[in-house]
PDB file of N, CA and C in Angstrom:
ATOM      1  N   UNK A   1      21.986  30.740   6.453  1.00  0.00           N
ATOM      2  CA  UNK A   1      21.182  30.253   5.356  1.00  0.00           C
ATOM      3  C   UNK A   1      21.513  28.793   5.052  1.00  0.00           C
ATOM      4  N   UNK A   2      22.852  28.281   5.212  1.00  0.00           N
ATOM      5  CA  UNK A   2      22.912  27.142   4.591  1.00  0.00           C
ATOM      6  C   UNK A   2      22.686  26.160   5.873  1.00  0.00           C
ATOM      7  N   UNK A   3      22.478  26.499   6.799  1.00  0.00           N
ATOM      8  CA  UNK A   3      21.869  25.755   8.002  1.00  0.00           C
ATOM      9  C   UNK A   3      20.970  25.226   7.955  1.00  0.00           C
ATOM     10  N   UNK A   4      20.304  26.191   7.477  1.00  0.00           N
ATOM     11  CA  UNK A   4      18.691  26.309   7.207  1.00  0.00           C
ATOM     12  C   UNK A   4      18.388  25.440   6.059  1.00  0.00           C
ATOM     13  N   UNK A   5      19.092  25.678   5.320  1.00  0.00           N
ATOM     14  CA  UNK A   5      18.498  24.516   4.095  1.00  0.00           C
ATOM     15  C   UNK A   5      19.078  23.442   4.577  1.00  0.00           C
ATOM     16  N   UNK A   6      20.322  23.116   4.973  1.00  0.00           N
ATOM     17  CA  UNK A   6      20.403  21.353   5.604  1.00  0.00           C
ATOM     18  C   UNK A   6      19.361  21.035   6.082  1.00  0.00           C
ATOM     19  N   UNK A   7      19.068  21.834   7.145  1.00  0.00           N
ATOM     20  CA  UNK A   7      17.735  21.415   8.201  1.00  0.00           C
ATOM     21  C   UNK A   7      16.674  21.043   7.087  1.00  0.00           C
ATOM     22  N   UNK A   8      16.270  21.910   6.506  1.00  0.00           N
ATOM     23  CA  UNK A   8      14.932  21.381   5.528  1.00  0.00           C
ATOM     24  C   UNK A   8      15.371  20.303   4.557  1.00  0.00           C
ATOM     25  N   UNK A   9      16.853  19.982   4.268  1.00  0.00           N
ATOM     26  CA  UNK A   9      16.603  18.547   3.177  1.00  0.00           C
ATOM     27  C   UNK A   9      16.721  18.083   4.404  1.00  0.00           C
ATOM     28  N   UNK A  10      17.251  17.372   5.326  1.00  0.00           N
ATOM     29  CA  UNK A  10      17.524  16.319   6.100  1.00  0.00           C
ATOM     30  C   UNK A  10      15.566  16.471   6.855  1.00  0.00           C
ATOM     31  N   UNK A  11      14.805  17.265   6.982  1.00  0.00           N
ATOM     32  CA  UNK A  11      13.933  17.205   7.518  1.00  0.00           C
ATOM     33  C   UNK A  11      12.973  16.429   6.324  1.00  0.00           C
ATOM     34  N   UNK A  12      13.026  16.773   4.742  1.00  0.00           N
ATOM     35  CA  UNK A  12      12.352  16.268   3.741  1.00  0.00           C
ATOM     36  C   UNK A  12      12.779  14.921   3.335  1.00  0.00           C
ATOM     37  N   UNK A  13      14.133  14.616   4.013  1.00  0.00           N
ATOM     38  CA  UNK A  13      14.399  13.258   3.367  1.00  0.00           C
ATOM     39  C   UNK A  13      14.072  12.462   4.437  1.00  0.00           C
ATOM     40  N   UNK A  14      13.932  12.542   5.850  1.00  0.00           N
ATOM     41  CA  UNK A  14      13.262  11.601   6.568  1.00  0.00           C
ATOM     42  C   UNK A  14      11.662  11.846   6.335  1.00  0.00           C
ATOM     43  N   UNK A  15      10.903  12.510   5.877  1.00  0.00           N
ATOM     44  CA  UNK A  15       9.545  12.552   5.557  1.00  0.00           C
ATOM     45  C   UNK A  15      10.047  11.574   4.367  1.00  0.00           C
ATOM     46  N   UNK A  16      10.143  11.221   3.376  1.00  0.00           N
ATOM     47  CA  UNK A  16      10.523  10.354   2.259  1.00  0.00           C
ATOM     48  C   UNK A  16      10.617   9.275   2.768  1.00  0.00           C
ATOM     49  N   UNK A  17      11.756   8.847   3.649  1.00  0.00           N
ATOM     50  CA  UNK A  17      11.881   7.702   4.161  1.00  0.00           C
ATOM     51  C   UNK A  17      10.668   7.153   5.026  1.00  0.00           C
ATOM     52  N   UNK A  18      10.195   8.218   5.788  1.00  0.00           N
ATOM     53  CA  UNK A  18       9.019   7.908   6.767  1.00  0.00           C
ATOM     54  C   UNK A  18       7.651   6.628   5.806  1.00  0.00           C
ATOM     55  N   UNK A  19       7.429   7.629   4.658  1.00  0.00           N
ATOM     56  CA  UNK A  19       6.644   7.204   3.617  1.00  0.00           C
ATOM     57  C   UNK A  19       6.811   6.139   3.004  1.00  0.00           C
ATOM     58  N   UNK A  20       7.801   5.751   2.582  1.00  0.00           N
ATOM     59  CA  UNK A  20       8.219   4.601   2.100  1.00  0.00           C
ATOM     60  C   UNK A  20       8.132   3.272   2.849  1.00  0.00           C
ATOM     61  N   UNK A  21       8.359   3.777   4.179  1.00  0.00           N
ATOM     62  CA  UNK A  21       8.492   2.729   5.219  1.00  0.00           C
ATOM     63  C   UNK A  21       6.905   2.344   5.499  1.00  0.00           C
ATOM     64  N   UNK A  22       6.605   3.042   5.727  1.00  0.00           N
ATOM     65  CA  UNK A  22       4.906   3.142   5.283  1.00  0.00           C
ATOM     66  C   UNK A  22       3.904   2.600   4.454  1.00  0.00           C
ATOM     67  N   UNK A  23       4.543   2.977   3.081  1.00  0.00           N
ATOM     68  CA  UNK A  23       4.271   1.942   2.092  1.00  0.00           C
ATOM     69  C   UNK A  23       4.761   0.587   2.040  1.00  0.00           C
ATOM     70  N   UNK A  24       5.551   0.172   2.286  1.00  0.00           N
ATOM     71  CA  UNK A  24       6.794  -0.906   2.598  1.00  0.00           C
ATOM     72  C   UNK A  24       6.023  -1.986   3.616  1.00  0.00           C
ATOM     73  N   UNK A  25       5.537  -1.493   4.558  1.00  0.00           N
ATOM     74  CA  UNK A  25       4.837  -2.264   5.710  1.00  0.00           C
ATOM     75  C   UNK A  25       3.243  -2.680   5.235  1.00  0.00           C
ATOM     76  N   UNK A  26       3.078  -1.163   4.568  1.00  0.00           N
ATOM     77  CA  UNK A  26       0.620  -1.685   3.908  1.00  0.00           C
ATOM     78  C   UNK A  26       0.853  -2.947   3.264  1.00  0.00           C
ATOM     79  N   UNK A  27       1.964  -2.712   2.079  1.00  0.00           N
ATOM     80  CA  UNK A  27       2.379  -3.719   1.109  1.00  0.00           C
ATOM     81  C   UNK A  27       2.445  -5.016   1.201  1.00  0.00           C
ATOM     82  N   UNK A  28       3.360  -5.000   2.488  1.00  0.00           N
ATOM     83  CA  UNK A  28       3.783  -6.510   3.285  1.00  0.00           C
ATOM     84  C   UNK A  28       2.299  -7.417   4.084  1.00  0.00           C
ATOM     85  N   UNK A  29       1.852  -6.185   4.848  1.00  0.00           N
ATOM     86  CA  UNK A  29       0.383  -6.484   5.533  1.00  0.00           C
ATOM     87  C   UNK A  29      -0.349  -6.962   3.841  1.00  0.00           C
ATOM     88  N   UNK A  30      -0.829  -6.421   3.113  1.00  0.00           N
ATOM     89  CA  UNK A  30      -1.405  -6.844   2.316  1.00  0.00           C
ATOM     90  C   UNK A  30      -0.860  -8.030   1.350  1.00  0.00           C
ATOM     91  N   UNK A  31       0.119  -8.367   1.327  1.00  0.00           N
ATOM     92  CA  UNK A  31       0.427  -9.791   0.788  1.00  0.00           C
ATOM     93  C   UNK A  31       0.010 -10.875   1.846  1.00  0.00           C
ATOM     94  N   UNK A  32       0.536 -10.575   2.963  1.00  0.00           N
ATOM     95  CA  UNK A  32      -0.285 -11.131   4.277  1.00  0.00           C
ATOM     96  C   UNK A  32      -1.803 -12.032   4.126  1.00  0.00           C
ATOM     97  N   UNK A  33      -2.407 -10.877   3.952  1.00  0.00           N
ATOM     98  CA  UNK A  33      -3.536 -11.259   3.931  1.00  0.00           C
ATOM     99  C   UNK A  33      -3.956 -11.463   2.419  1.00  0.00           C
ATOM    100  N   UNK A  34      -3.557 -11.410   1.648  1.00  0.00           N
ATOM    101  CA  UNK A  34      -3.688 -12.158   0.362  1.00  0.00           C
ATOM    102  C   UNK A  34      -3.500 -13.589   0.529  1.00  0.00           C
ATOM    103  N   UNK A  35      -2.550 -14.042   0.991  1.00  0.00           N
ATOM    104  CA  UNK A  35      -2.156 -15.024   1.074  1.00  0.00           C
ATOM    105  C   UNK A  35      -3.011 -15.817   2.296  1.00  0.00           C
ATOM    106  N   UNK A  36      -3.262 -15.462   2.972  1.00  0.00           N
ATOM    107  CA  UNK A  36      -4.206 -16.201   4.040  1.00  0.00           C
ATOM    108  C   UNK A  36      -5.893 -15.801   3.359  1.00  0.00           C
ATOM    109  N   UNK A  37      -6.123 -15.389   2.462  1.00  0.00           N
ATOM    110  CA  UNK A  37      -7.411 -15.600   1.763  1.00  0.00           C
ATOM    111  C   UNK A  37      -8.066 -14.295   2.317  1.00  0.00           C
ATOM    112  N   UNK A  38      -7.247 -13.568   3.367  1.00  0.00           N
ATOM    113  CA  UNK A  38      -8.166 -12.082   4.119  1.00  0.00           C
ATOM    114  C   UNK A  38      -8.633 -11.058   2.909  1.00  0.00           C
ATOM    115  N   UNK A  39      -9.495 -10.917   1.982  1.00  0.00           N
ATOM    116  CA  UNK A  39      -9.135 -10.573   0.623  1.00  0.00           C
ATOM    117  C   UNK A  39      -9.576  -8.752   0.326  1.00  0.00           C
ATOM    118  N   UNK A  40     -10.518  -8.718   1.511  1.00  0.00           N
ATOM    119  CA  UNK A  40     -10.959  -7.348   1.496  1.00  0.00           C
ATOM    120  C   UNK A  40      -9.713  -6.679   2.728  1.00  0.00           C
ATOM    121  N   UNK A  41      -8.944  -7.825   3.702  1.00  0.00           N
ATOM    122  CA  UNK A  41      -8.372  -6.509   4.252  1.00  0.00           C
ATOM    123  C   UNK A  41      -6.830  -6.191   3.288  1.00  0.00           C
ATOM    124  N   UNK A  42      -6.584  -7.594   2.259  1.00  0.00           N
ATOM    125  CA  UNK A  42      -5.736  -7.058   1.300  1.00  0.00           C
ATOM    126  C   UNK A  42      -6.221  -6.071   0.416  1.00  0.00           C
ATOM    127  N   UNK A  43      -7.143  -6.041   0.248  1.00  0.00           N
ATOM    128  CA  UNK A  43      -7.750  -4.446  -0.964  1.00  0.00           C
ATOM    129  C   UNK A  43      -7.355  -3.338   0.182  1.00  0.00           C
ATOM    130  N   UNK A  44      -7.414  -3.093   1.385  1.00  0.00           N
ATOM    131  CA  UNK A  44      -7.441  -2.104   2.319  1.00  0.00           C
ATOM    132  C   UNK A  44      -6.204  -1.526   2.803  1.00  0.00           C
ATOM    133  N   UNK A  45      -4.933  -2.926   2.501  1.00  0.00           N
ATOM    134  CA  UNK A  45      -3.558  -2.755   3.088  1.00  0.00           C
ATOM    135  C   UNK A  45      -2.866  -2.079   1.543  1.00  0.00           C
ATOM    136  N   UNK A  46      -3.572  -2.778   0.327  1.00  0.00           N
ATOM    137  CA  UNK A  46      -2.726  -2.189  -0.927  1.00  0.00           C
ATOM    138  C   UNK A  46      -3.481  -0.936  -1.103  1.00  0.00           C
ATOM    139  N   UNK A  47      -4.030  -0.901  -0.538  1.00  0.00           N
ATOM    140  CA  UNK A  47      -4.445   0.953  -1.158  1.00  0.00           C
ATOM    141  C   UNK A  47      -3.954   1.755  -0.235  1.00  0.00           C
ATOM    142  N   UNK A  48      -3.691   1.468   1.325  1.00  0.00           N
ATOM    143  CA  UNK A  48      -3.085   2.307   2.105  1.00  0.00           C
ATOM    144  C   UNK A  48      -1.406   2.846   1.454  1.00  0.00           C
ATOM    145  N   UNK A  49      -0.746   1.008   1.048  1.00  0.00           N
ATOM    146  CA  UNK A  49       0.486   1.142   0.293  1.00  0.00           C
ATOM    147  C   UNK A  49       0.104   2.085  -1.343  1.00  0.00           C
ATOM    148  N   UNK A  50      -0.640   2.280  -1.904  1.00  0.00           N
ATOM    149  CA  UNK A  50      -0.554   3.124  -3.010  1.00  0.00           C
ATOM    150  C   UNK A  50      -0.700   4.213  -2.811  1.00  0.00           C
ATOM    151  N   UNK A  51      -1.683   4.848  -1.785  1.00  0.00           N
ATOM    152  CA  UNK A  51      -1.730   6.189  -0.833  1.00  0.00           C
ATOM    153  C   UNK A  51      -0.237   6.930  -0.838  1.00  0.00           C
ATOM    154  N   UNK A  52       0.576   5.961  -0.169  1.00  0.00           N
ATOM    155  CA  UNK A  52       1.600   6.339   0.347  1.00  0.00           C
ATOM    156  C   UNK A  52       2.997   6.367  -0.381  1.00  0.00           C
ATOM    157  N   UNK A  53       2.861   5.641  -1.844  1.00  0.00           N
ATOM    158  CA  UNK A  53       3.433   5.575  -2.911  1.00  0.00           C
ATOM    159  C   UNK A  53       2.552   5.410  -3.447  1.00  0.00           C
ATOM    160  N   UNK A  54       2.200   6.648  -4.533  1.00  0.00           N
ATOM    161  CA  UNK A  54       1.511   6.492  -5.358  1.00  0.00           C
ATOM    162  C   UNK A  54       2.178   6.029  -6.775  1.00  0.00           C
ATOM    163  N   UNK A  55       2.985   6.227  -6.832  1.00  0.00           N
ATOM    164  CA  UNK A  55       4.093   5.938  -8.202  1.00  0.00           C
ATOM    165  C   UNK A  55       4.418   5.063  -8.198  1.00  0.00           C
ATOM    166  N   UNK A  56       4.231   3.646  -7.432  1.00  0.00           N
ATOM    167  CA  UNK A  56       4.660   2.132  -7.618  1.00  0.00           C
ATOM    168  C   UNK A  56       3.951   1.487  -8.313  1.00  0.00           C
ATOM    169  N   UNK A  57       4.179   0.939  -9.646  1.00  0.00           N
ATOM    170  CA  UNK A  57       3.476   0.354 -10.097  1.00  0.00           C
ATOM    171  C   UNK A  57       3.323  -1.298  -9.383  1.00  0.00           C
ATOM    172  N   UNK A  58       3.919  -1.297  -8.529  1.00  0.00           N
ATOM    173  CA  UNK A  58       3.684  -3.173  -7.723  1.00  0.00           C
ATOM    174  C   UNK A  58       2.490  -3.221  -7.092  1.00  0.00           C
ATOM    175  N   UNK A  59       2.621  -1.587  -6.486  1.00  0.00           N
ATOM    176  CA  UNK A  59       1.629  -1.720  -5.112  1.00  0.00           C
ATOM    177  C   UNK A  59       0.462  -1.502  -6.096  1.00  0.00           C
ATOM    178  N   UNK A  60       0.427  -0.562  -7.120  1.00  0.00           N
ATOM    179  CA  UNK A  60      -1.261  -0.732  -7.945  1.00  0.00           C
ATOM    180  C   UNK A  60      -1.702  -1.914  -8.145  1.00  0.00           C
ATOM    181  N   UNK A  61      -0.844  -2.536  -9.166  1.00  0.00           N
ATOM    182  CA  UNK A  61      -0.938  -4.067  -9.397  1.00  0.00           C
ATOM    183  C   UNK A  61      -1.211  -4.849  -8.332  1.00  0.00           C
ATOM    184  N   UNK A  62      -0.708  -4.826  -7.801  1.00  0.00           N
ATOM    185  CA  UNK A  62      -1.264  -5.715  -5.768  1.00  0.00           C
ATOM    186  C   UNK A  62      -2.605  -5.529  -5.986  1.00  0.00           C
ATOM    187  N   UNK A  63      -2.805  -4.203  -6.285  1.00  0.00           N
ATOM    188  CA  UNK A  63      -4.504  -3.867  -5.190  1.00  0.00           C
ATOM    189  C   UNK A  63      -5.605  -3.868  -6.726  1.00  0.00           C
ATOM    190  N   UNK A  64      -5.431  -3.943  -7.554  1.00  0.00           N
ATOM    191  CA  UNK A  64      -5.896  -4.565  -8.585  1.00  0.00           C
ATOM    192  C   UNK A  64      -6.664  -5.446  -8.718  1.00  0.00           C
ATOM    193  N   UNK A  65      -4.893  -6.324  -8.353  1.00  0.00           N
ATOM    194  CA  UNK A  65      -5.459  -8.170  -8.291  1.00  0.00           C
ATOM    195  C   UNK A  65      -6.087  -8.378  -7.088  1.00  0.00           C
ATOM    196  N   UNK A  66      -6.123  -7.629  -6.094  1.00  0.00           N
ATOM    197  CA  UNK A  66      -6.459  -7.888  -5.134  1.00  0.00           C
ATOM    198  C   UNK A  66      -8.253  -7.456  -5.006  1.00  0.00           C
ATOM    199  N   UNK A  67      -8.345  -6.351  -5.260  1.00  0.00           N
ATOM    200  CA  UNK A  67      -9.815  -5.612  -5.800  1.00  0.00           C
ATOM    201  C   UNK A  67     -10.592  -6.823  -6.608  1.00  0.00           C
ATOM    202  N   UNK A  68     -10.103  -7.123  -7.437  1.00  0.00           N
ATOM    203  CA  UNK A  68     -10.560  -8.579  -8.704  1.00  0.00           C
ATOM    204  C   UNK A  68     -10.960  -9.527  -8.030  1.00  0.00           C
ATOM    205  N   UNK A  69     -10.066 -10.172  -7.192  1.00  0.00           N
ATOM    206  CA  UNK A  69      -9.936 -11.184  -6.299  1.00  0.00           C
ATOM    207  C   UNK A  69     -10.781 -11.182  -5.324  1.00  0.00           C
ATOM    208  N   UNK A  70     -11.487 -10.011  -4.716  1.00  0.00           N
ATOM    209  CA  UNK A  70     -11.793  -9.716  -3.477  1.00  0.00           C
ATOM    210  C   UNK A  70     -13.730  -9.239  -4.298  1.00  0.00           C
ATOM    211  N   UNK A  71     -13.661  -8.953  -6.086  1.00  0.00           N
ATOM    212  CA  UNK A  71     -14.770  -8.725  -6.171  1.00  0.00           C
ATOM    213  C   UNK A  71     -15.668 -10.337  -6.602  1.00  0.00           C
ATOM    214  N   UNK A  72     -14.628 -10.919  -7.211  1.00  0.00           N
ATOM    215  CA  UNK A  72     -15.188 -12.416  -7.838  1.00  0.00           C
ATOM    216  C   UNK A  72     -15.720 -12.931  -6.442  1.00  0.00           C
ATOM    217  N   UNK A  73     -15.304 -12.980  -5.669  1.00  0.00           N
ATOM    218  CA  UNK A  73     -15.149 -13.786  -3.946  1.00  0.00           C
ATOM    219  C   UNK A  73     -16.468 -13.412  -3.882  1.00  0.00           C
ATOM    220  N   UNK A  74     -16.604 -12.062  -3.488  1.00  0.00           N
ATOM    221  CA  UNK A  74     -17.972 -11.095  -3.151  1.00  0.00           C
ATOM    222  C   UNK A  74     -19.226 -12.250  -4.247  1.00  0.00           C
ATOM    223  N   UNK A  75     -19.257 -11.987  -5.702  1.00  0.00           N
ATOM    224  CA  UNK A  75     -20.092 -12.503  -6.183  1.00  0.00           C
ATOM    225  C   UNK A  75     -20.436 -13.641  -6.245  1.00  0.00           C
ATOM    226  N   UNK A  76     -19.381 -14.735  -6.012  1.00  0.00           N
ATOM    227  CA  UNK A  76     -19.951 -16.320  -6.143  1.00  0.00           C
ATOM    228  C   UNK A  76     -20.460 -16.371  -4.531  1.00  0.00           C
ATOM    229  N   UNK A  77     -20.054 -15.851  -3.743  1.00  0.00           N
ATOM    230  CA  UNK A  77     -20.849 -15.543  -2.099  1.00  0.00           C
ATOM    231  C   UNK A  77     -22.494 -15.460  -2.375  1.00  0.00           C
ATOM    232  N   UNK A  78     -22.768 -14.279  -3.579  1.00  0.00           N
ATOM    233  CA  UNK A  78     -23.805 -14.278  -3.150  1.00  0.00           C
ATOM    234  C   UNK A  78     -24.565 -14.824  -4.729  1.00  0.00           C
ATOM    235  N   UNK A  79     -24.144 -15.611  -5.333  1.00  0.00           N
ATOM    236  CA  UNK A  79     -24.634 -16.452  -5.958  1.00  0.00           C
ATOM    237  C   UNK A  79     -25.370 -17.562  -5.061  1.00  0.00           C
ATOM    238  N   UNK A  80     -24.401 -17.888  -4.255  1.00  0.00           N
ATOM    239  CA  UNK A  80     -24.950 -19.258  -3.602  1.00  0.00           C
ATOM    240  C   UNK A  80     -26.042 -18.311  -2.469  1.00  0.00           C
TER     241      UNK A  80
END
């Protein structure tokens, strides 16, 4: 029995880590392309990172400002 449960935390805590790392990388990709003006594939990289942490309030905030950023863009586009 107590085999068995090592096996399942050590199997649940690399699923944790897996995720994080996951989130950790959308996050990074999406500052990325924030920063180079890519603005819809930053809305696409911070929502993959909130997917995957949903409980970060950075990565919401990212994709927020980034959503905002990426909707103003959209409208003065098609103003002109």
């Amino acid at each position: 029995m107590t085999k068995r449960l090592n096996g399942l935390c050590l199997l649940l805590t690399l699923a944790l880590l897996a995720s994080g790392c996951a989130a950790a990388t959308a996050f990074r990709k999406g500052d990325t392309a924030m920063h180079s003006g890519n603005l819809d594939e930053a809305v696409a990289e911070y929502r993959k990172a909130v997917q995957a942490a949903p409980d970060n309030a950075n990565y919401k905030i990212a994709l927020q400002r980034a959503s905002l950023a990426a909707s103003r863009s959209h409208l003065e586009k098609a103003k002109e």
